[in-house]
PDB file of N, CA and C in Angstrom:
ATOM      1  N   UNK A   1       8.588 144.468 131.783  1.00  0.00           N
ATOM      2  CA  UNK A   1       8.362 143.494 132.817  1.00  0.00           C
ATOM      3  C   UNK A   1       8.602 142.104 132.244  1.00  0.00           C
ATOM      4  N   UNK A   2       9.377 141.612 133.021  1.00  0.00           N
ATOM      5  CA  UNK A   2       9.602 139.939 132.367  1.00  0.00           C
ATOM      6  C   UNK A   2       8.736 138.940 132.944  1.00  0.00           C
ATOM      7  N   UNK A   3       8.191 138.029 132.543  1.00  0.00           N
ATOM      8  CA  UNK A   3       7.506 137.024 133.115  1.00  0.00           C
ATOM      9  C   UNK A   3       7.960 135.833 132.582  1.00  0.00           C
ATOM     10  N   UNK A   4       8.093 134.413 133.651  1.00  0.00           N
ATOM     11  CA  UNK A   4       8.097 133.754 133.003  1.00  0.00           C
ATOM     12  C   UNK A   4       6.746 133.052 132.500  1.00  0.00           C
ATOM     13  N   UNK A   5       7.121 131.666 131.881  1.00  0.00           N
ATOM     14  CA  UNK A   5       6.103 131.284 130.366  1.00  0.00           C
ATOM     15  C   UNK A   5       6.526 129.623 130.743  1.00  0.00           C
ATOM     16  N   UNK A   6       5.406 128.791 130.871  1.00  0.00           N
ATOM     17  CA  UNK A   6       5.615 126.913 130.677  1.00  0.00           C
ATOM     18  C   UNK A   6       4.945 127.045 129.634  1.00  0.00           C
ATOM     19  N   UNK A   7       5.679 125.653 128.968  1.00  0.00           N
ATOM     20  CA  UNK A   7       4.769 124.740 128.232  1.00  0.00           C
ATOM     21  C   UNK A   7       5.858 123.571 128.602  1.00  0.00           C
ATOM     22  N   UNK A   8       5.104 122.705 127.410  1.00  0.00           N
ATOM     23  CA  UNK A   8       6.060 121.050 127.705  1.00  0.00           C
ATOM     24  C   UNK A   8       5.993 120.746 126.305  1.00  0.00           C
ATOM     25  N   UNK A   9       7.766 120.168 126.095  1.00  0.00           N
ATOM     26  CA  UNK A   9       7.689 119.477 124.561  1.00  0.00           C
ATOM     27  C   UNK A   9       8.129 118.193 124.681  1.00  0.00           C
ATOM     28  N   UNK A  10       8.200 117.317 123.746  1.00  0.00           N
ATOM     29  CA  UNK A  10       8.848 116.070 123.775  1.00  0.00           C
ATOM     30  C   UNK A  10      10.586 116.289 124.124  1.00  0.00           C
ATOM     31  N   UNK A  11      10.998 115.703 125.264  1.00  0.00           N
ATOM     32  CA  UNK A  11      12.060 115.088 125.558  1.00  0.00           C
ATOM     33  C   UNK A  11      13.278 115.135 124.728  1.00  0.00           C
ATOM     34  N   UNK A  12      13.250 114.860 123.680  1.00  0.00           N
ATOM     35  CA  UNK A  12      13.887 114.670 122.542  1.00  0.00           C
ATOM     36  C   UNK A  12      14.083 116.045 121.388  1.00  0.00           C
ATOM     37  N   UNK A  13      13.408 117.046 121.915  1.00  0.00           N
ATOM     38  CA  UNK A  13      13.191 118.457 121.702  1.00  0.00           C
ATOM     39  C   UNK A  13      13.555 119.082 122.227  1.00  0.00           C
ATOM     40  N   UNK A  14      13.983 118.838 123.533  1.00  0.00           N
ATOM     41  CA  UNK A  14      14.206 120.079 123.954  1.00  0.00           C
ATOM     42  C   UNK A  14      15.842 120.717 123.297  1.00  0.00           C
ATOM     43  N   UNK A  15      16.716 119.547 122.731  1.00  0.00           N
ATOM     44  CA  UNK A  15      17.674 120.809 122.415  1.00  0.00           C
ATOM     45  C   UNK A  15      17.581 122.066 120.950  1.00  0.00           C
ATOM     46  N   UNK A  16      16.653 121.512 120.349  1.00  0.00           N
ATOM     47  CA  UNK A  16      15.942 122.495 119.147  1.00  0.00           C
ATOM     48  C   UNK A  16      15.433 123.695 119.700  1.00  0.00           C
ATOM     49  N   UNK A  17      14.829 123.213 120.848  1.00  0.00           N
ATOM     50  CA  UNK A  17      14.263 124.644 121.317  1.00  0.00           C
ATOM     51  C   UNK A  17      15.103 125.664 121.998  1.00  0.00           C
ATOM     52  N   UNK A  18      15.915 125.115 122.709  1.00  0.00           N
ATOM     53  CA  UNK A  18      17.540 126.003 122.993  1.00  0.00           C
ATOM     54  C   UNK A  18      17.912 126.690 121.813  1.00  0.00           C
ATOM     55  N   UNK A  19      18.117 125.422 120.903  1.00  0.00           N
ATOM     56  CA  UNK A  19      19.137 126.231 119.698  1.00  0.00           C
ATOM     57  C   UNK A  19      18.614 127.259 119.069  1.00  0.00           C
ATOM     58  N   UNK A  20      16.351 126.966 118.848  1.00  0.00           N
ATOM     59  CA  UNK A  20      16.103 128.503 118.681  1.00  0.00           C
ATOM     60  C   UNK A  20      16.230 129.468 119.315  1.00  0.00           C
ATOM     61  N   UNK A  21      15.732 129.848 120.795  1.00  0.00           N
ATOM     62  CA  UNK A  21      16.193 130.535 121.929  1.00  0.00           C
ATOM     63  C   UNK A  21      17.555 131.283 121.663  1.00  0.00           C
ATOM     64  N   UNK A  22      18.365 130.781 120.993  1.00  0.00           N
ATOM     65  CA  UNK A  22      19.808 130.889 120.735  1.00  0.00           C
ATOM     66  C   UNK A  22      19.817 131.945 119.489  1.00  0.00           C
ATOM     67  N   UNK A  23      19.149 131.370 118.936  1.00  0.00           N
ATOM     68  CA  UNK A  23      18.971 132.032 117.315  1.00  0.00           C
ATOM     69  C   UNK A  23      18.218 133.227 117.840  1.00  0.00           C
ATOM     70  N   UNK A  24      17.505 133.327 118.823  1.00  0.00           N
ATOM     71  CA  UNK A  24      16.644 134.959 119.430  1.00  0.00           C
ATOM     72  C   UNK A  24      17.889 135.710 119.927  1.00  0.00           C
ATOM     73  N   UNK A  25      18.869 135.401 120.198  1.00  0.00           N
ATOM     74  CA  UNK A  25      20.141 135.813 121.671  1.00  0.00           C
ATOM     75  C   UNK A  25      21.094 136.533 120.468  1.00  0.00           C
ATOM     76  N   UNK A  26      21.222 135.951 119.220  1.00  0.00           N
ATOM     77  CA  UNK A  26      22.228 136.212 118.031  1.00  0.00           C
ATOM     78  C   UNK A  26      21.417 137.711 117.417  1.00  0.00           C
ATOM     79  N   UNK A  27      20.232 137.660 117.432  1.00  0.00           N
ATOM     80  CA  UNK A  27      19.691 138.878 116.691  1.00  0.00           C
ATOM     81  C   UNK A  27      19.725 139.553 117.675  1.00  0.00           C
ATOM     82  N   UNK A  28      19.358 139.614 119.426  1.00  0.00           N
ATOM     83  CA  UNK A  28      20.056 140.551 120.364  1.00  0.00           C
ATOM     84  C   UNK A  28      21.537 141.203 120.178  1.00  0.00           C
ATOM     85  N   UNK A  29      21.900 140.391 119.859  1.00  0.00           N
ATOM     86  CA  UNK A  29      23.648 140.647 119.936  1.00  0.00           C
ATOM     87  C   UNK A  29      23.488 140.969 118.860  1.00  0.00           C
ATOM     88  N   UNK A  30      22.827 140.907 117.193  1.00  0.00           N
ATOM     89  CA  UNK A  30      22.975 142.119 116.240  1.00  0.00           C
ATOM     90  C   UNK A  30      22.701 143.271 116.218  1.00  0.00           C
ATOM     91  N   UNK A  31      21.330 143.716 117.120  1.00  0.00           N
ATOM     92  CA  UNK A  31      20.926 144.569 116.902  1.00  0.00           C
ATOM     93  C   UNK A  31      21.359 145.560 118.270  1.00  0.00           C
ATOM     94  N   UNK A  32      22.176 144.770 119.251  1.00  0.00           N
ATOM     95  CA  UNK A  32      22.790 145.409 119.967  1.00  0.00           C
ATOM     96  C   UNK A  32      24.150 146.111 119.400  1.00  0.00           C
ATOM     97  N   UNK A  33      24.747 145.819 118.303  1.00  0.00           N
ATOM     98  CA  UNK A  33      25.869 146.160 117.468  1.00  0.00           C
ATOM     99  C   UNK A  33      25.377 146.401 116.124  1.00  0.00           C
ATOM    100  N   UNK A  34      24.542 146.775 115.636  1.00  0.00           N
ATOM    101  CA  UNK A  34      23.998 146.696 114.195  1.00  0.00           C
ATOM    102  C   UNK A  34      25.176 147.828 113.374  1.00  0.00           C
ATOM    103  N   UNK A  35      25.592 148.570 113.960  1.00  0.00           N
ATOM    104  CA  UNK A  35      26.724 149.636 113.338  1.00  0.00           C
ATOM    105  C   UNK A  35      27.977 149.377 113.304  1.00  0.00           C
ATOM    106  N   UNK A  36      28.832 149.539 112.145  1.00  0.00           N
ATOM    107  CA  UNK A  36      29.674 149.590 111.527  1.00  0.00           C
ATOM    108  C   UNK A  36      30.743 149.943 113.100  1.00  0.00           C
ATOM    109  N   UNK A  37      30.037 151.286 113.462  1.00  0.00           N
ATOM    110  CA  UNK A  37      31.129 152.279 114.538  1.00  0.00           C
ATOM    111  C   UNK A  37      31.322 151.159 116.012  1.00  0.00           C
ATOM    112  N   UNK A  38      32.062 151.863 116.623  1.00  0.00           N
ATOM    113  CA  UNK A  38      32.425 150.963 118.058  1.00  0.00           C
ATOM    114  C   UNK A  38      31.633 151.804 118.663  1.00  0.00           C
ATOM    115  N   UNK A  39      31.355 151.140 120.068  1.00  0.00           N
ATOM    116  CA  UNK A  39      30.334 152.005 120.993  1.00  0.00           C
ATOM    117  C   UNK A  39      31.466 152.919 121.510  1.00  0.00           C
ATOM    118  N   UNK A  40      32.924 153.385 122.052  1.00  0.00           N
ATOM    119  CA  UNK A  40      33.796 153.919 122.203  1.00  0.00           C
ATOM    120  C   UNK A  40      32.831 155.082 121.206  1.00  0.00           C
ATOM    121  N   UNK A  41      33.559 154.834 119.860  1.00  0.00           N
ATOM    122  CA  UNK A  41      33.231 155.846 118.703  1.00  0.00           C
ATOM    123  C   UNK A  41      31.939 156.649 118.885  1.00  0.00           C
ATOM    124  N   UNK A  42      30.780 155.617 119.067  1.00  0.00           N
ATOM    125  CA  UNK A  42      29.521 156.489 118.794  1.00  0.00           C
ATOM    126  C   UNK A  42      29.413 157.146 120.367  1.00  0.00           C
ATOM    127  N   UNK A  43      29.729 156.610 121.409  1.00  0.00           N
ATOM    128  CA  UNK A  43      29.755 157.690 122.442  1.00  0.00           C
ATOM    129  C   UNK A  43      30.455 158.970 122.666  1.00  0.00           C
ATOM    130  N   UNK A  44      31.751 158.922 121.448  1.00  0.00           N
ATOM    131  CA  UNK A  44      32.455 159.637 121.832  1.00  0.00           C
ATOM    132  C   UNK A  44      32.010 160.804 120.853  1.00  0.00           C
ATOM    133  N   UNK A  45      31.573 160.310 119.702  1.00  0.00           N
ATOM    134  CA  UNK A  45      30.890 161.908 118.309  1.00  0.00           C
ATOM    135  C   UNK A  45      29.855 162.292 119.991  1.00  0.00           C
ATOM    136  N   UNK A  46      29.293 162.100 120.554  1.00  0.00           N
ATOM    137  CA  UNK A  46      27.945 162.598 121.208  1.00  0.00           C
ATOM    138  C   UNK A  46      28.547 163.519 122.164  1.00  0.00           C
ATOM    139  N   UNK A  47      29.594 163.108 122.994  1.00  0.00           N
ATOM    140  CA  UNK A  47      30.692 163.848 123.661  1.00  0.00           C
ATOM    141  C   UNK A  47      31.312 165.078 122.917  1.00  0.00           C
ATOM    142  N   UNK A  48      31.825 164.767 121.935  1.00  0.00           N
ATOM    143  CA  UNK A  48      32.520 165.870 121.235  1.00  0.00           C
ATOM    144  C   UNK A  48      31.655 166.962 120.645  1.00  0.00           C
ATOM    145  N   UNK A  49      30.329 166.588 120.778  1.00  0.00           N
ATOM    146  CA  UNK A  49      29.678 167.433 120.274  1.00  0.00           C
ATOM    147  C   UNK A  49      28.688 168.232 121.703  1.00  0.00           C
ATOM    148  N   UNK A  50      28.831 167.987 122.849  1.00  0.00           N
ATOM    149  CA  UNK A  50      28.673 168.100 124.217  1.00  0.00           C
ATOM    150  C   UNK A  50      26.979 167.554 124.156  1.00  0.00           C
ATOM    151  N   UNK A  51      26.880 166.375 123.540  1.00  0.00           N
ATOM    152  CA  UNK A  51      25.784 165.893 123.652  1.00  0.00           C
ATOM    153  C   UNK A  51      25.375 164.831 124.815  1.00  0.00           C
ATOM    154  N   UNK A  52      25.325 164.932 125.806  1.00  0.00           N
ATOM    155  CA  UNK A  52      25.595 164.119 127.187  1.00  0.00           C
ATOM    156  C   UNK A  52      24.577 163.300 127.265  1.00  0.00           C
ATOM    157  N   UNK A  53      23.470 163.768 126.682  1.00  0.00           N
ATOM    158  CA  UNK A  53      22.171 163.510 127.685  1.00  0.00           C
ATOM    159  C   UNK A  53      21.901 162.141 126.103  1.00  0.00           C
ATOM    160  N   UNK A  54      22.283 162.673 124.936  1.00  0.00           N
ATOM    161  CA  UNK A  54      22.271 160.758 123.830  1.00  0.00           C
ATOM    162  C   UNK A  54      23.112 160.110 124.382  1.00  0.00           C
ATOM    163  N   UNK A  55      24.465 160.754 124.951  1.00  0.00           N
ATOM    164  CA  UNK A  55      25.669 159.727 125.079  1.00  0.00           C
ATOM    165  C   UNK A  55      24.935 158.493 126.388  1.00  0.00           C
ATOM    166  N   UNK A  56      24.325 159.327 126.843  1.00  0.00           N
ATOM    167  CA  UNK A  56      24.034 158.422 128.226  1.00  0.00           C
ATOM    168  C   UNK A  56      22.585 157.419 127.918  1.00  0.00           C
ATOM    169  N   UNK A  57      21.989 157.914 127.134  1.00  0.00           N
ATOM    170  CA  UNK A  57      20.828 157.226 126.559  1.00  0.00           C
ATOM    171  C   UNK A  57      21.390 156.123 125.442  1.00  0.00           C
ATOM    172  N   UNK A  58      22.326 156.565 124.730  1.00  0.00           N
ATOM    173  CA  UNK A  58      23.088 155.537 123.979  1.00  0.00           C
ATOM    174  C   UNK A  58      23.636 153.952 125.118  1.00  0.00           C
ATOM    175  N   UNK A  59      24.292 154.740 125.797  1.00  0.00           N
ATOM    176  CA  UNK A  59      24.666 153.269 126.916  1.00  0.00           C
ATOM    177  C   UNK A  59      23.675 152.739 127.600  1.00  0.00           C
ATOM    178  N   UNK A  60      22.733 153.746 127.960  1.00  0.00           N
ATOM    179  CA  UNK A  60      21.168 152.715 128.312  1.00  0.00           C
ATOM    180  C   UNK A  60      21.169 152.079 127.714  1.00  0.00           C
ATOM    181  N   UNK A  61      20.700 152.380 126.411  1.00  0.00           N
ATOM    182  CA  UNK A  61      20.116 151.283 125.260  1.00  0.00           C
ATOM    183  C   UNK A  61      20.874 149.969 125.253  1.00  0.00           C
ATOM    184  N   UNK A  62      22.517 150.209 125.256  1.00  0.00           N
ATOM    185  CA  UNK A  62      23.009 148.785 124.789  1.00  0.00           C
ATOM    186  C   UNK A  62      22.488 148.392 125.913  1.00  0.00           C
ATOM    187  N   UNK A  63      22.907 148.722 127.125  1.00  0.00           N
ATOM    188  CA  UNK A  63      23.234 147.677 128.584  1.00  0.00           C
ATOM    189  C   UNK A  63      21.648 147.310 128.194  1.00  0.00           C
ATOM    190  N   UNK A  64      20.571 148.061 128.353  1.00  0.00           N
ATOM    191  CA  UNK A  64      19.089 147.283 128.482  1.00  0.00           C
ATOM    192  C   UNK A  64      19.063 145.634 127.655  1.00  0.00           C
ATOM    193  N   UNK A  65      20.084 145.987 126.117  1.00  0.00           N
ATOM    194  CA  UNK A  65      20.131 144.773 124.927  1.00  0.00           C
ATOM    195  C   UNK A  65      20.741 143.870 126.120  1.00  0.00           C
ATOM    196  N   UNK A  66      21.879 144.580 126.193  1.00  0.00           N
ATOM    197  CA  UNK A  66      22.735 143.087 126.746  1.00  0.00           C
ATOM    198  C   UNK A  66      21.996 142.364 128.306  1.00  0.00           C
ATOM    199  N   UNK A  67      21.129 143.062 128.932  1.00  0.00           N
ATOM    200  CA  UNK A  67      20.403 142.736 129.456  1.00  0.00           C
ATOM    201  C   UNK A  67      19.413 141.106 129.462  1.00  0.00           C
ATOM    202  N   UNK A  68      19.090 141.890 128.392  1.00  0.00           N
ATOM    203  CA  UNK A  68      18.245 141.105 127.576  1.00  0.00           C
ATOM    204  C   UNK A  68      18.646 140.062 126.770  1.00  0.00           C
ATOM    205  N   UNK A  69      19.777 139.991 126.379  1.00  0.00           N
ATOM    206  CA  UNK A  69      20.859 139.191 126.187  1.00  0.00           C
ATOM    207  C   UNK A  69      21.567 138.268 127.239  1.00  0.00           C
ATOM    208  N   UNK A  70      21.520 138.476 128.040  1.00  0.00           N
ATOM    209  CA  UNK A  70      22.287 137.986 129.508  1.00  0.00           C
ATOM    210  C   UNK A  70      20.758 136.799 129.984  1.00  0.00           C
ATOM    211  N   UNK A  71      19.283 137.005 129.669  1.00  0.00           N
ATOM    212  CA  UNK A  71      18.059 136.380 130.697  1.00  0.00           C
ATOM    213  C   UNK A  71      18.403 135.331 129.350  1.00  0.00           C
ATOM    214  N   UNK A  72      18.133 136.024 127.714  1.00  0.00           N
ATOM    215  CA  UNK A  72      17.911 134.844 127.337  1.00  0.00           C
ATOM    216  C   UNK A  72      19.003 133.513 127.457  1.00  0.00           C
ATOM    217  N   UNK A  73      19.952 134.111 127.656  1.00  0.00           N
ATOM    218  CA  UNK A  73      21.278 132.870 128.044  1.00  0.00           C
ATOM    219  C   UNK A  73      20.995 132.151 129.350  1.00  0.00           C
ATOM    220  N   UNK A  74      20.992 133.068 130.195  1.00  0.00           N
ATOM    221  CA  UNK A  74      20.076 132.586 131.402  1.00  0.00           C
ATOM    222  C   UNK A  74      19.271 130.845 131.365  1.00  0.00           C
ATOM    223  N   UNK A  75      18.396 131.699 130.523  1.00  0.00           N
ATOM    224  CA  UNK A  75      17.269 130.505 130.005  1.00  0.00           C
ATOM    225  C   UNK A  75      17.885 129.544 129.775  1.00  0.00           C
ATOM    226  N   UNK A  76      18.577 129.721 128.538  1.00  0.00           N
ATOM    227  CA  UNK A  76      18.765 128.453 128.133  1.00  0.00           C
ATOM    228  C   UNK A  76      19.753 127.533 128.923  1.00  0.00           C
ATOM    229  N   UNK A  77      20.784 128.290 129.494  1.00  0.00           N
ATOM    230  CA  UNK A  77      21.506 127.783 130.667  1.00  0.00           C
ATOM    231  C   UNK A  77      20.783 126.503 131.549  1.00  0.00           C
ATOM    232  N   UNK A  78      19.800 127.220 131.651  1.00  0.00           N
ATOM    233  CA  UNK A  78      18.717 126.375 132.931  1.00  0.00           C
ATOM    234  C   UNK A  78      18.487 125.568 132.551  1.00  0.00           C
ATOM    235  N   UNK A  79      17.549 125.732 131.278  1.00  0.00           N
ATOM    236  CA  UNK A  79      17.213 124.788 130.460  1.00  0.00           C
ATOM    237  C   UNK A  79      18.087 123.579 130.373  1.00  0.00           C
ATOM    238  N   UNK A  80      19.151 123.876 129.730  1.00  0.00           N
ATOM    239  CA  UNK A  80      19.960 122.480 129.747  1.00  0.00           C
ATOM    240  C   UNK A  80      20.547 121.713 130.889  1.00  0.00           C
ATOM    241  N   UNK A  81      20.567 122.908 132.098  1.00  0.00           N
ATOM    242  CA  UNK A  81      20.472 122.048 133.201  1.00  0.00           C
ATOM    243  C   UNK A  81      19.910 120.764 133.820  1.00  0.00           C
ATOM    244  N   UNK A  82      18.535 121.169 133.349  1.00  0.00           N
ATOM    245  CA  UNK A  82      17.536 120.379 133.630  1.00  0.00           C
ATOM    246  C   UNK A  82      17.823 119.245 132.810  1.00  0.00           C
ATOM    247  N   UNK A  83      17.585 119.438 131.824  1.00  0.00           N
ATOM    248  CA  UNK A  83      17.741 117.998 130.555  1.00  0.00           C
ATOM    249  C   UNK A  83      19.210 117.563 130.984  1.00  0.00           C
ATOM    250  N   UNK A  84      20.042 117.899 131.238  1.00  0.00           N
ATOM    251  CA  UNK A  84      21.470 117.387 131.432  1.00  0.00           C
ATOM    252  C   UNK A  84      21.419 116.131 132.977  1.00  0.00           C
ATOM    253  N   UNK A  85      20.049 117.225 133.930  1.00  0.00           N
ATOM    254  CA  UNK A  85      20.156 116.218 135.033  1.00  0.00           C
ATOM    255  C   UNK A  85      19.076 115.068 134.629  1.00  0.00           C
ATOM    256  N   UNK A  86      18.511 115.455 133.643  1.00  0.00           N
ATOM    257  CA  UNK A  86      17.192 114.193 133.569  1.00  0.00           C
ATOM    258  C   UNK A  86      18.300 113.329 132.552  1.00  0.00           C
ATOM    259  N   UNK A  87      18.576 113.599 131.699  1.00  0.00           N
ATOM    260  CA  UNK A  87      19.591 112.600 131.029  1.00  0.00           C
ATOM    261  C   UNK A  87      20.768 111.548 131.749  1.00  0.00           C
ATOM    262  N   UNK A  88      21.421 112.547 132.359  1.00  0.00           N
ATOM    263  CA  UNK A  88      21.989 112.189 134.078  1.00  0.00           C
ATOM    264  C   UNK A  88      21.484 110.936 135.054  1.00  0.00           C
ATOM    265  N   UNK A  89      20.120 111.214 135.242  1.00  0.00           N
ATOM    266  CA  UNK A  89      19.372 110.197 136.392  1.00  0.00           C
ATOM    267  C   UNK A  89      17.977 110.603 135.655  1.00  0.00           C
ATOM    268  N   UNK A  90      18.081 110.017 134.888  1.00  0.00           N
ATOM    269  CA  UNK A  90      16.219 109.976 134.351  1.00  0.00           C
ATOM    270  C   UNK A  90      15.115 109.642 135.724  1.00  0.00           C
ATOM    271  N   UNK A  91      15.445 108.223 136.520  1.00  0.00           N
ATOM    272  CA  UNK A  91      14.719 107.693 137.552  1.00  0.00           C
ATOM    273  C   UNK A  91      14.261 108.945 138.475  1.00  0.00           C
ATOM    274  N   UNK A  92      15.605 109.195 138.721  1.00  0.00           N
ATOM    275  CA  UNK A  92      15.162 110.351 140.008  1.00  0.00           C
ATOM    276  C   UNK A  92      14.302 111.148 139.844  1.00  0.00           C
ATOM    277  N   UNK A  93      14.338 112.192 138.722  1.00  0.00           N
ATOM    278  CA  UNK A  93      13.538 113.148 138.310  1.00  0.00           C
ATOM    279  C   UNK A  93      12.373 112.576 138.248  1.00  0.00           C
ATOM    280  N   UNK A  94      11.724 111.433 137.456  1.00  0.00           N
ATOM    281  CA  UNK A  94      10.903 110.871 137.297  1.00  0.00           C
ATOM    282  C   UNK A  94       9.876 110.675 138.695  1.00  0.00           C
ATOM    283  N   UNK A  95      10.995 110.279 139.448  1.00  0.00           N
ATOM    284  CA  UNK A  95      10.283 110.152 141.247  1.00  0.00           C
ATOM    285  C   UNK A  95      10.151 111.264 141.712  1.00  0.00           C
ATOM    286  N   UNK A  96      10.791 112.049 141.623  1.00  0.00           N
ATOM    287  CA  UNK A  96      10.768 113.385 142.234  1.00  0.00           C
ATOM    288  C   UNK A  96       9.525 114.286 141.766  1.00  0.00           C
ATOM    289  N   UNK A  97       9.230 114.317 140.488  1.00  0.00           N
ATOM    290  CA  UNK A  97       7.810 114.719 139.351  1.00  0.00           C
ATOM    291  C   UNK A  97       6.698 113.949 140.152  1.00  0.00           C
ATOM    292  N   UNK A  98       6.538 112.771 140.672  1.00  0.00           N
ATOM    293  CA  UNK A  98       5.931 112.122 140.998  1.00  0.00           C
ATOM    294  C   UNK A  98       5.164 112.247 142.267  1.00  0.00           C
ATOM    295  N   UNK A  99       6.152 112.884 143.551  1.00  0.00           N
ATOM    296  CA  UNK A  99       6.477 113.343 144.429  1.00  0.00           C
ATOM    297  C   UNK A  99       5.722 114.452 144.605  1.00  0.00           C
ATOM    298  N   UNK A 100       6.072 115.582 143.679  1.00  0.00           N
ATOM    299  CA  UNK A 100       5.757 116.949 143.340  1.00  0.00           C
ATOM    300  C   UNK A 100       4.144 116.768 143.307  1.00  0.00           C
ATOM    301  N   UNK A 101       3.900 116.237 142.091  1.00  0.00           N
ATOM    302  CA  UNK A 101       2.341 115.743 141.853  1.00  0.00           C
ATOM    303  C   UNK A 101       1.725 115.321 142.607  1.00  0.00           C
ATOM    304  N   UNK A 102       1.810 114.348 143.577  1.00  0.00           N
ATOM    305  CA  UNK A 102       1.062 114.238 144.883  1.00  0.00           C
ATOM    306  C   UNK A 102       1.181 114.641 145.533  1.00  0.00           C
ATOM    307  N   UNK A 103       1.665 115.559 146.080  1.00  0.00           N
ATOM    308  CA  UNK A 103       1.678 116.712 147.053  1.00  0.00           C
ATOM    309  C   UNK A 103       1.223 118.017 146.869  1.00  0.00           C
ATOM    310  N   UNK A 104       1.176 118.550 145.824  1.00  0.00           N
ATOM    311  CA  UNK A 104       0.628 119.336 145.018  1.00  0.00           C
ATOM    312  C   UNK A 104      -1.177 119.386 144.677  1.00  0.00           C
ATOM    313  N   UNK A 105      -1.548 117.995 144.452  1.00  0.00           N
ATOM    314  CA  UNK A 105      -2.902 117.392 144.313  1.00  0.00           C
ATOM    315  C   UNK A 105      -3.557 117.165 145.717  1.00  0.00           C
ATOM    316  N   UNK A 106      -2.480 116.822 146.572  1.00  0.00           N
ATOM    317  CA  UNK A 106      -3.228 116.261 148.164  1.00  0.00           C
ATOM    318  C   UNK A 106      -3.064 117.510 148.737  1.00  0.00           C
ATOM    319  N   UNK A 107      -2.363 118.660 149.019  1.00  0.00           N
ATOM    320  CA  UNK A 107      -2.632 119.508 149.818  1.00  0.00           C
ATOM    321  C   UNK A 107      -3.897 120.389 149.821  1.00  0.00           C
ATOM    322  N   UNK A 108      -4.429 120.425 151.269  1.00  0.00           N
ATOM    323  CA  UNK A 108      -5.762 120.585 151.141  1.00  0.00           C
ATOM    324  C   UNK A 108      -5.631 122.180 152.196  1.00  0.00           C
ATOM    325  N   UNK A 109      -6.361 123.131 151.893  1.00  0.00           N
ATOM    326  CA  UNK A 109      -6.122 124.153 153.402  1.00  0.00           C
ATOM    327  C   UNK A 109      -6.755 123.807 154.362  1.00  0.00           C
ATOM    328  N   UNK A 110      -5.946 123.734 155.156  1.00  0.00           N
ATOM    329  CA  UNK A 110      -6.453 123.538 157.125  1.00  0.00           C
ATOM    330  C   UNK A 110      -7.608 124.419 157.873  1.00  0.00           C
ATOM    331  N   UNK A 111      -8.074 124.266 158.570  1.00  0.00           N
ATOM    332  CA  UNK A 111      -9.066 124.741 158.821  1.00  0.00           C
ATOM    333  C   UNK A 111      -8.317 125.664 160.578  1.00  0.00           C
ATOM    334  N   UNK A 112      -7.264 124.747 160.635  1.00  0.00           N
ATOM    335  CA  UNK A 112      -6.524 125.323 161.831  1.00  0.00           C
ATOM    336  C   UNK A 112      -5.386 126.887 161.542  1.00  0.00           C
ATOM    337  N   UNK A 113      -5.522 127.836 161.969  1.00  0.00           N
ATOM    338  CA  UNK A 113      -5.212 129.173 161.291  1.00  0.00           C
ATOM    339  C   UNK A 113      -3.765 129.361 162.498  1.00  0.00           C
ATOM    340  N   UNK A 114      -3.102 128.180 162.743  1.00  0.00           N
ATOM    341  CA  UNK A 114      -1.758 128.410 163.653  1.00  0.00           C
ATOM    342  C   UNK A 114      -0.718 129.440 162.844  1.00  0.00           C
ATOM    343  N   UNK A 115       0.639 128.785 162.970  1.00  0.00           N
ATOM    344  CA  UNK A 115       1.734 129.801 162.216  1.00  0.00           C
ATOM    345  C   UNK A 115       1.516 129.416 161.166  1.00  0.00           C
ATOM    346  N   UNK A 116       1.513 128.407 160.568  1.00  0.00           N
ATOM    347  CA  UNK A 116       1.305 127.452 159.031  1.00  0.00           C
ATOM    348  C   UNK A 116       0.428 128.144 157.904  1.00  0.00           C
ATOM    349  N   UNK A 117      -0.124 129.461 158.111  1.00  0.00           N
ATOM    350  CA  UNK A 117      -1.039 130.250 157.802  1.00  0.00           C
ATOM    351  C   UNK A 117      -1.897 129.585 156.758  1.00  0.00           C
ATOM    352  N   UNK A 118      -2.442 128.372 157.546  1.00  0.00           N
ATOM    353  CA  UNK A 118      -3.848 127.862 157.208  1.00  0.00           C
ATOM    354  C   UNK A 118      -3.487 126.494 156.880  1.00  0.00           C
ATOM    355  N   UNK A 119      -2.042 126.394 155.707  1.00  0.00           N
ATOM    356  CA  UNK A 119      -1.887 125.229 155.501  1.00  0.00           C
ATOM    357  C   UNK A 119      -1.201 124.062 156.453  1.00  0.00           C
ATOM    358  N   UNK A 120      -1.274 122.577 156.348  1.00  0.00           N
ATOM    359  CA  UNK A 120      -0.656 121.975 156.859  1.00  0.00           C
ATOM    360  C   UNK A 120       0.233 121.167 155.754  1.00  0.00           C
TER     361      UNK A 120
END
């Protein structure tokens, strides 16, 4: 099960923390290939030997890595999104955070139970 996870670092950090994130994505991608053989190769000894039921558990395994390989890129993708648009228009974001926060703090539940299901 994946979940995501906040915290907050200094501004000026955040591309260290990508580049570790990155450094997690490289040992995916080793240990998704840790063998010498090609996945061709090692599916195919499992085949030749009418072993169906590893061959198919073998390709689970990678796709699950590359899986897992694919969110953490994901991440960091996003990640630099964000810093790319705050670097971009620092102001906006800044107003927009601002925005978020008082609306977030002022919403109160309604006591009126219309479609709005409770809130206004």
């Amino acid at each position: 099960m994946r979940v995501n996870i906040q915290f907050s670092v200094n501004l000026d950090e955040v591309p260290n923390h990508v580049i570790a994130l990155l450094m997690d994505a490289d040992k995916i991608v080793a240990d998704a290939f840790l063998d010498d053989a090609s996945l061709a190769n090692e599916v195919e000894i499992f085949l030749e030997n009418n072993n169906y039921a590893d061959a198919i558990k073998h390709l689970s395994d990678v796709r699950d890595r590359l899986v897992s390989l694919d969110h953490r890129l994901d991440d960091c993708m996003r990640i630099l999104i964000g810093y790319h648009q705050h670097i971009a228009n620092p102001d906006n974001i800044i107003n927009d955070n601002l925005n978020e926060t008082s609306v977030s703090h002022d919403s109160q539940p309604s006591h009126d139970h219309g479609d709005h299901g409770g809130f206004e």
